[in-house]
N, C-alpha and C. Protein backbone atom coordinates (compact mmCIF):
# COMPACT_ATOMS: atom_id res chain seq x y z
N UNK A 1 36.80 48.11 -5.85
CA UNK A 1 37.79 47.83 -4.83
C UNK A 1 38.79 46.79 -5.31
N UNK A 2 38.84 45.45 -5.92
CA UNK A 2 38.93 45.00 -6.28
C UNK A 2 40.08 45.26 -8.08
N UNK A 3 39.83 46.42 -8.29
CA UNK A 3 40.46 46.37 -9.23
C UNK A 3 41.93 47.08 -9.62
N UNK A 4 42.78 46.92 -8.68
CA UNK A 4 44.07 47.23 -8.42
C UNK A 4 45.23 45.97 -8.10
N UNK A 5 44.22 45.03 -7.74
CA UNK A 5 44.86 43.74 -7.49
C UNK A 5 44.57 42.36 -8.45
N UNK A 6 45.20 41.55 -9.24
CA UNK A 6 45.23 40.69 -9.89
C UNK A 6 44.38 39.54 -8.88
N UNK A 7 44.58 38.43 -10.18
CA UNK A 7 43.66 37.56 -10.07
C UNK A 7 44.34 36.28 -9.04
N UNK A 8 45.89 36.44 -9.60
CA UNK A 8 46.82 35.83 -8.38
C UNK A 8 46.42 36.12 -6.71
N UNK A 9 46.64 37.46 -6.47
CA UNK A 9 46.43 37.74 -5.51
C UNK A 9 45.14 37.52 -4.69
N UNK A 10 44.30 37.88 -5.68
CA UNK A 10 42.77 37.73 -4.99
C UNK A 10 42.48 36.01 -4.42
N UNK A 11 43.11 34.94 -5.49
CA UNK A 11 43.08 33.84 -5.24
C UNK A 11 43.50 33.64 -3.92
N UNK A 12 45.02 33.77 -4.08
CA UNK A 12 45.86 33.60 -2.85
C UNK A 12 45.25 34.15 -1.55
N UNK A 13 44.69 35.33 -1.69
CA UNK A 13 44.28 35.97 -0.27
C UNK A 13 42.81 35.29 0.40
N UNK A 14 41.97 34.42 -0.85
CA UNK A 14 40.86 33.52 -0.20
C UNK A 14 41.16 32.44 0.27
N UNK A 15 42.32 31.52 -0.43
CA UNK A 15 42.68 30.55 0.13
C UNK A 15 43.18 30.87 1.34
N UNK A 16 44.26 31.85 1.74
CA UNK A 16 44.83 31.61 3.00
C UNK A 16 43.83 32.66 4.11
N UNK A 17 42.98 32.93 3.62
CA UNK A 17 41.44 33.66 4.71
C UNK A 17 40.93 32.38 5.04
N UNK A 18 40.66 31.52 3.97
CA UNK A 18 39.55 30.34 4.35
C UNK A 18 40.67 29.23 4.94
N UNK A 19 41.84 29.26 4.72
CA UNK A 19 42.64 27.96 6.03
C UNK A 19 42.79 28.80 7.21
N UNK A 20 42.89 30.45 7.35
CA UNK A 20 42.88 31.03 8.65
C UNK A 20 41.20 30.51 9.48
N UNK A 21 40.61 31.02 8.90
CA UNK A 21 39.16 30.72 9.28
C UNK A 21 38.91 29.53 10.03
N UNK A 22 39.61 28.41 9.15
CA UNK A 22 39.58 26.85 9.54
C UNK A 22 40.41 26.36 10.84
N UNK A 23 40.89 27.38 10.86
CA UNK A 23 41.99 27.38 11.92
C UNK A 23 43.49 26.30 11.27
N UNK A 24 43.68 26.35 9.98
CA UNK A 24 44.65 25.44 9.21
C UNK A 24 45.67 26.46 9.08
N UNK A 25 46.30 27.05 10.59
CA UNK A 25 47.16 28.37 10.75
C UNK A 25 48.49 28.36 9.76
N UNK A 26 48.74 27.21 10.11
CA UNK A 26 50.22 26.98 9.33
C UNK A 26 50.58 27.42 7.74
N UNK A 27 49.11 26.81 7.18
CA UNK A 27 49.02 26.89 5.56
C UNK A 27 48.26 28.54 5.52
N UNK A 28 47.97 29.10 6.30
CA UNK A 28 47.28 29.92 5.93
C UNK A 28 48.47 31.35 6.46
N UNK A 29 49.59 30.42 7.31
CA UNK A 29 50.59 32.12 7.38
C UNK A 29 51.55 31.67 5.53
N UNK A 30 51.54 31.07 5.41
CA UNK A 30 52.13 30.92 4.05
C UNK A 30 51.67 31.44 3.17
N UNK A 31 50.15 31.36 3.11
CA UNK A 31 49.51 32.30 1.81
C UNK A 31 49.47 33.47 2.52
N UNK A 32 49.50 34.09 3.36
CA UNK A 32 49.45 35.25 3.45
C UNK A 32 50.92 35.81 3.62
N UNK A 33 52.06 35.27 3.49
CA UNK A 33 53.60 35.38 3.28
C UNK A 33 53.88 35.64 1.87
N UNK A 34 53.23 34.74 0.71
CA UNK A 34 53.20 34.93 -0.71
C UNK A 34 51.99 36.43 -0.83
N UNK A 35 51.33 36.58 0.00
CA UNK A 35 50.43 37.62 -0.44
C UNK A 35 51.75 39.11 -0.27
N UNK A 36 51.89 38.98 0.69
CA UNK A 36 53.11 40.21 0.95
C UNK A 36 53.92 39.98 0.18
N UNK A 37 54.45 39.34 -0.43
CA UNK A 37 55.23 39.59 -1.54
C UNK A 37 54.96 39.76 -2.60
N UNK A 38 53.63 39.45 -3.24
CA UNK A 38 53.12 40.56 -3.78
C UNK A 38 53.05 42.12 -3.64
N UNK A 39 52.38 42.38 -2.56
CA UNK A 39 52.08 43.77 -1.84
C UNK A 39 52.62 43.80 -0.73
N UNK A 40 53.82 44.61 -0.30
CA UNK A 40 54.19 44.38 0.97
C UNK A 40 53.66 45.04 2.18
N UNK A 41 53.24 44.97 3.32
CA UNK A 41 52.57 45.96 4.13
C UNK A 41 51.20 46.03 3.55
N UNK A 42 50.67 44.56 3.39
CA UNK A 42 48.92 44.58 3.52
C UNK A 42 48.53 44.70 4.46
N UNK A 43 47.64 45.72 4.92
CA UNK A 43 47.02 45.80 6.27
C UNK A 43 46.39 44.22 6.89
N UNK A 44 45.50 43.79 5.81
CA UNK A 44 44.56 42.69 6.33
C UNK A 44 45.58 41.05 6.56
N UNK A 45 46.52 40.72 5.65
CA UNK A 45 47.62 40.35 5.99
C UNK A 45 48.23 40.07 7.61
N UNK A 46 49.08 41.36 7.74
CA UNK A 46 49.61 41.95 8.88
C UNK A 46 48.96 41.58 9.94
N UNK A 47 47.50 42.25 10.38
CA UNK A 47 46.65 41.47 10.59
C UNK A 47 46.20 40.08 11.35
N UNK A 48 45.98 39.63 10.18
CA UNK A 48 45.98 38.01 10.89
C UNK A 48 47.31 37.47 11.08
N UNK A 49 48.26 37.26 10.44
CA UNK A 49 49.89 37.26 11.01
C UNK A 49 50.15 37.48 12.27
N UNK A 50 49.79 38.93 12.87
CA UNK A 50 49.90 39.31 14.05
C UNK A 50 49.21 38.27 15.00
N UNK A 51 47.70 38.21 14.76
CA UNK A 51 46.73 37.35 15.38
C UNK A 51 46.97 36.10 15.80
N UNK A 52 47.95 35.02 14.61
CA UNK A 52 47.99 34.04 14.85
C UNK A 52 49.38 33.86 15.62
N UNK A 53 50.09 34.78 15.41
CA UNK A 53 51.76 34.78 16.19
C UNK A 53 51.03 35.07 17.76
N UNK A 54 50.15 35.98 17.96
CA UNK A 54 49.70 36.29 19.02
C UNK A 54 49.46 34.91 19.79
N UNK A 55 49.16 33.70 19.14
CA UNK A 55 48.34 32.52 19.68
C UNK A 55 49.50 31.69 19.10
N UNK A 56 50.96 31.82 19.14
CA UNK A 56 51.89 30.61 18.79
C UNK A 56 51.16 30.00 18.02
N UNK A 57 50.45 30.42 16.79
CA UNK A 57 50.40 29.96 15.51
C UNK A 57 49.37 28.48 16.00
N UNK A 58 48.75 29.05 16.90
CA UNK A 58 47.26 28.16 17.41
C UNK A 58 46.10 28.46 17.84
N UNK A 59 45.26 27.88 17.11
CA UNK A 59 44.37 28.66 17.22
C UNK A 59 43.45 28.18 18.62
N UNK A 60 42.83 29.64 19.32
CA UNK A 60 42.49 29.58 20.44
C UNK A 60 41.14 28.34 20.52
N UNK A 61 41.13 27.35 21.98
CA UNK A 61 40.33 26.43 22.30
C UNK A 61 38.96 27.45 21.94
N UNK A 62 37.99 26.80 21.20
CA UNK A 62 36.77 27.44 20.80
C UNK A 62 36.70 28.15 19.74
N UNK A 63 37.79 28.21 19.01
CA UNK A 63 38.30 29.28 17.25
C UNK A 63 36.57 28.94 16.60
N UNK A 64 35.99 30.12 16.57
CA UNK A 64 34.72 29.95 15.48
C UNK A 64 35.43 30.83 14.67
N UNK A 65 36.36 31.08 13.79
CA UNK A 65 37.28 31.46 12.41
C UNK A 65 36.92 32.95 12.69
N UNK A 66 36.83 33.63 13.70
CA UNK A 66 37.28 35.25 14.02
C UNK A 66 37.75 35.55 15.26
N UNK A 67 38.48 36.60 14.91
CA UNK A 67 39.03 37.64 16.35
C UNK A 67 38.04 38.42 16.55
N UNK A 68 37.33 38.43 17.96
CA UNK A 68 36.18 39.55 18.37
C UNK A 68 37.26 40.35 18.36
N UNK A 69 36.69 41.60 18.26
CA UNK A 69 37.23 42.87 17.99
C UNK A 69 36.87 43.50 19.57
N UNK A 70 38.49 44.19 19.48
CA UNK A 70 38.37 44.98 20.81
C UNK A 70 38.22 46.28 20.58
N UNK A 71 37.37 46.75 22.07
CA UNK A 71 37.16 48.42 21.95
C UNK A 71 37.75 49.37 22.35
């Protein structure tokens, strides 16, 4: 899975997973801004982008570093 995407990218996309996670929204829409410009139209990207614009780029009172998934 893994092997279509460089080592840049893979970096970039843990760091700004693990400041999303942390709820460190700000630094983490930035790495995922440099990730799309790498690849534009990353699903997983897009994604949390959406998620955190969804929440004015704050993360919701109680953030345990995921979106429950709706059905």
């Amino acid at each position: 899975m893994r092997l279509p995407f460089g080592k840049k990218f893979l970096k970039t996309y843990e760091t700004a997973f693990n400041d999303y996670v942390k709820g460190n929204w700000e630094s983490a829409q930035k790495g995922f801004d440099l990730m799309l410009e790498m690849k534009p139209n990353d699903g997983p990207c897009l994604r949390h982008i959406n998620h955190m614009k969804e929440n004015n780029m704050t993360p919701p009172i109680g953030w345990e570093g995921h979106k429950p998934f709706d059905e």
